[in-house]
N, C-alpha and C. Protein backbone atom coordinates (compact mmCIF):
# COMPACT_ATOMS: atom_id res chain seq x y z
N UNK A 1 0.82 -1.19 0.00
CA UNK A 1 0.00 0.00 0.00
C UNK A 1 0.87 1.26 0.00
N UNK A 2 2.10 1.11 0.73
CA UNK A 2 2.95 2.26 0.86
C UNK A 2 3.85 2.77 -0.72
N UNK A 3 3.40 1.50 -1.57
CA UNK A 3 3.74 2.40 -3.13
C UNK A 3 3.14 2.95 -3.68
N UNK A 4 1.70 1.96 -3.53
CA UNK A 4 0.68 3.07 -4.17
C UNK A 4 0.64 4.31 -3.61
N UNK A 5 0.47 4.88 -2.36
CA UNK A 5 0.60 6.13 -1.63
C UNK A 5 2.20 6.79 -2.51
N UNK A 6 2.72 6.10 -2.72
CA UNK A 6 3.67 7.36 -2.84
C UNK A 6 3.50 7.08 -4.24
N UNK A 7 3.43 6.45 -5.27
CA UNK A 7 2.80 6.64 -6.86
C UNK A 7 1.02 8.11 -6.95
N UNK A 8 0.74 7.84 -6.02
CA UNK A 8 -0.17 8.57 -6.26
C UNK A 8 0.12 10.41 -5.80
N UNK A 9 1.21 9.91 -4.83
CA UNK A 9 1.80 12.00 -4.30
C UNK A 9 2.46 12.16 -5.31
N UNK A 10 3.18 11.23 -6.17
CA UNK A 10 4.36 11.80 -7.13
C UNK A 10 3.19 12.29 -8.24
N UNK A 11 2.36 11.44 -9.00
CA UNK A 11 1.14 11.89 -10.00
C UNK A 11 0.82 13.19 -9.10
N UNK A 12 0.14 13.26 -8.41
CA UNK A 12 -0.81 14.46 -7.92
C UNK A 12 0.85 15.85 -7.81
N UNK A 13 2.16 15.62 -7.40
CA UNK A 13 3.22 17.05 -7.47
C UNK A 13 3.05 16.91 -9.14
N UNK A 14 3.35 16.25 -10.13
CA UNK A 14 3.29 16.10 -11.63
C UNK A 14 2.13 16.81 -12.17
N UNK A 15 1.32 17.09 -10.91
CA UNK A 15 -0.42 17.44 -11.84
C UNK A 15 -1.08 16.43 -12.94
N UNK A 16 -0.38 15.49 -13.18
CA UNK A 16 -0.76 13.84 -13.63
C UNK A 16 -2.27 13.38 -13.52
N UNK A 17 -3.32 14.08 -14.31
CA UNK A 17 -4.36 13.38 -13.79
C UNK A 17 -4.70 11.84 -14.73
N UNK A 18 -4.12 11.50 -15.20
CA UNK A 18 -4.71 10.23 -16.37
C UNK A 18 -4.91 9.22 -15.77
N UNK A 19 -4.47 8.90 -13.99
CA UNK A 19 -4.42 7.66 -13.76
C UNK A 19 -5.22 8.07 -12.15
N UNK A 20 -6.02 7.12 -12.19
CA UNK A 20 -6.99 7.34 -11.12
C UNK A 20 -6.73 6.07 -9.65
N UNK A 21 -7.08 5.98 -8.70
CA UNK A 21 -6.97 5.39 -7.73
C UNK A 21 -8.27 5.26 -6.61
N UNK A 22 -8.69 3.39 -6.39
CA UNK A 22 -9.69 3.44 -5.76
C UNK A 22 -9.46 3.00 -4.37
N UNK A 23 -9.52 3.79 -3.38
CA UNK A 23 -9.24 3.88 -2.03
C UNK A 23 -9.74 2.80 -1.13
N UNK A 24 -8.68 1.44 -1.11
CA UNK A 24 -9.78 0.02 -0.62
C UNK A 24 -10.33 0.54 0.75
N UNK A 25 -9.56 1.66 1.41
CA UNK A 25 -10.42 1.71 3.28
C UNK A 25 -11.34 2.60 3.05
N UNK A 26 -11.91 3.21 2.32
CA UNK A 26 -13.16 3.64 2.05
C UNK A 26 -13.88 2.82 1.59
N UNK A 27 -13.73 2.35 0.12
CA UNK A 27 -14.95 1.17 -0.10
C UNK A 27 -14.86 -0.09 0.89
N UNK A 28 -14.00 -0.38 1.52
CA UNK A 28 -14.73 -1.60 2.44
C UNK A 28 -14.97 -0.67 4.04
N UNK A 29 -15.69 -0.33 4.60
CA UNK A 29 -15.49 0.45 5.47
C UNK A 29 -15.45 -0.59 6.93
N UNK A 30 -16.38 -0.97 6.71
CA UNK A 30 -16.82 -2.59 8.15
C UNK A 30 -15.50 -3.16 8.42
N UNK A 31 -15.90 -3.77 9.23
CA UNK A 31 -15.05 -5.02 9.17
C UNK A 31 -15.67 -5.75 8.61
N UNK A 32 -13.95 -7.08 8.23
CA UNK A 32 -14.66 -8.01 7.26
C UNK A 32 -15.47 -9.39 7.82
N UNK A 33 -15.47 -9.11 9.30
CA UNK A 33 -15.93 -10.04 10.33
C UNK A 33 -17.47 -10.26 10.35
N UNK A 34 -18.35 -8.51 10.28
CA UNK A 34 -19.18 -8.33 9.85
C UNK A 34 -20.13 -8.09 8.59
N UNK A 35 -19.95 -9.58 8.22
CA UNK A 35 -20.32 -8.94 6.00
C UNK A 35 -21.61 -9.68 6.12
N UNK A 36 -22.46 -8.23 5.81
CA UNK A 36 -24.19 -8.72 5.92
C UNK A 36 -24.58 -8.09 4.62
N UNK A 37 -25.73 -8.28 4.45
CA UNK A 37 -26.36 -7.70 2.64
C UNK A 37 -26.38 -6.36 3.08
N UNK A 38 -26.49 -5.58 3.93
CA UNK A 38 -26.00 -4.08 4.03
C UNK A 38 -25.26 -3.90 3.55
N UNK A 39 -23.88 -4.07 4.07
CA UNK A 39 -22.39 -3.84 3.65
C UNK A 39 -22.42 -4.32 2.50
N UNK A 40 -22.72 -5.18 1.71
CA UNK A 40 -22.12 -5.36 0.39
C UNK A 40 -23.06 -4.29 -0.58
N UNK A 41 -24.19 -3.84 -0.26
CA UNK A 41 -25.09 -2.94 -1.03
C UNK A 41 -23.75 -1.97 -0.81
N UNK A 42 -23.14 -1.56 0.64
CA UNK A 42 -22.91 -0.33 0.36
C UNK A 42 -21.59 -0.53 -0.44
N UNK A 43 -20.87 -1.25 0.03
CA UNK A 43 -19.49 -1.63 -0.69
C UNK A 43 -19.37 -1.35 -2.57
N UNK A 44 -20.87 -1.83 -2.79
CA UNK A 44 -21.07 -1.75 -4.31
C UNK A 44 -21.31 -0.24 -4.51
N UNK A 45 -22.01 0.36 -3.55
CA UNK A 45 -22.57 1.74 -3.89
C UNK A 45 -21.15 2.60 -3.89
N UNK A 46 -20.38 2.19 -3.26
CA UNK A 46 -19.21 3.01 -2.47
C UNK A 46 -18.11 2.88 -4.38
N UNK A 47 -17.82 1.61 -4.61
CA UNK A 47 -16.87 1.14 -5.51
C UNK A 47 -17.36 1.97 -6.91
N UNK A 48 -19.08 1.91 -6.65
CA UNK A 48 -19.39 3.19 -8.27
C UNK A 48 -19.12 4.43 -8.07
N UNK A 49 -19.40 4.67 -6.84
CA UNK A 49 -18.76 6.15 -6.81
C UNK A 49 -17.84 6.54 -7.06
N UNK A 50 -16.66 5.63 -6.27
CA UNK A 50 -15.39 6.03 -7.20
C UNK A 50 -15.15 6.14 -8.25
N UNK A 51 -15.94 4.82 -9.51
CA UNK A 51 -15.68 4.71 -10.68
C UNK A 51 -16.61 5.81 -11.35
N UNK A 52 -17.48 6.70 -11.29
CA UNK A 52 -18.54 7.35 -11.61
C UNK A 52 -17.50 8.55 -11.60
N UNK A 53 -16.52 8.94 -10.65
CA UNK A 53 -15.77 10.33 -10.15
C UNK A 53 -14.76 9.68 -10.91
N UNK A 54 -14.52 9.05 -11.57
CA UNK A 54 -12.83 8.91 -12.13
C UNK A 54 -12.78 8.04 -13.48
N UNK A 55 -14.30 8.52 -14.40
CA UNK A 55 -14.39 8.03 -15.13
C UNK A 55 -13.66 8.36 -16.50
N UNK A 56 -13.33 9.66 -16.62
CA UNK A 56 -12.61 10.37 -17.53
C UNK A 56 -10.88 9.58 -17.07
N UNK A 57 -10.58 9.19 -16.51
CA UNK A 57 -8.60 8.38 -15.99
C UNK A 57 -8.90 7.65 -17.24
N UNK A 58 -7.87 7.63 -17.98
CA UNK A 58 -6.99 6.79 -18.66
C UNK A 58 -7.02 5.04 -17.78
N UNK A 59 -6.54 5.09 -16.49
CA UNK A 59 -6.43 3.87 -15.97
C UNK A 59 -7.19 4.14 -14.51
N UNK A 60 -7.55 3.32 -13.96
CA UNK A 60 -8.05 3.00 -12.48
C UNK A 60 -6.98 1.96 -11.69
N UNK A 61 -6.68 2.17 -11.11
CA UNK A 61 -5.75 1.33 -10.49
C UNK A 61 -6.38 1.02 -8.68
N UNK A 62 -6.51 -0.08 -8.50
CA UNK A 62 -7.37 -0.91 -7.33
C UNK A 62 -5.89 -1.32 -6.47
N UNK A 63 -5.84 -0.94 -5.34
CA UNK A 63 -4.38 -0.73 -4.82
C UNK A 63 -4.82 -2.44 -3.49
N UNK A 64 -4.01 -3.04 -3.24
CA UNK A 64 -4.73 -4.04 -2.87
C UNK A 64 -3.46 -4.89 -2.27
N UNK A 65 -3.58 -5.73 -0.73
CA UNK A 65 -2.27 -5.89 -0.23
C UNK A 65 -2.47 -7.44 -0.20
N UNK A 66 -1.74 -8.06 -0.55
CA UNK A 66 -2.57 -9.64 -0.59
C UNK A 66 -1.21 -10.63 -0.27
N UNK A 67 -0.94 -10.28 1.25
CA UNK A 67 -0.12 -10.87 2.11
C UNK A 67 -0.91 -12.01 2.87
């Protein structure tokens, strides 16, 4: 996660907007202990928003730690 964070400060000093980024601790907000048909409505509602606000990027990039 700590590259994507710093890929995304170096784009944003560049003024770089072509490449967009979807923030996984916002769209999953719960824990994942608690996953009820709420949370996944919102999880889905949460993941279009991003994609709805960053639809004009060239790329979307889903930053994701899978240790």
């Amino acid at each position: 996660m700590y590259i994507c964070r710093h890929q995304m400060r170096e784009l944003r000093m560049r003024n770089d907007n072509s490449i967009g980024f979807v923030d996984p601790y916002i769209v999953f907000k719960a824990p994942q202990a608690v996953w009820t048909a709420d949370h996944e409505t919102e999880v889905c509602t949460n993941l279009m928003r991003f994609f709805v606000n960053q639809k004009e990027k060239q790329k979307i990039l889903f930053p994701f730690n899978f240790e």
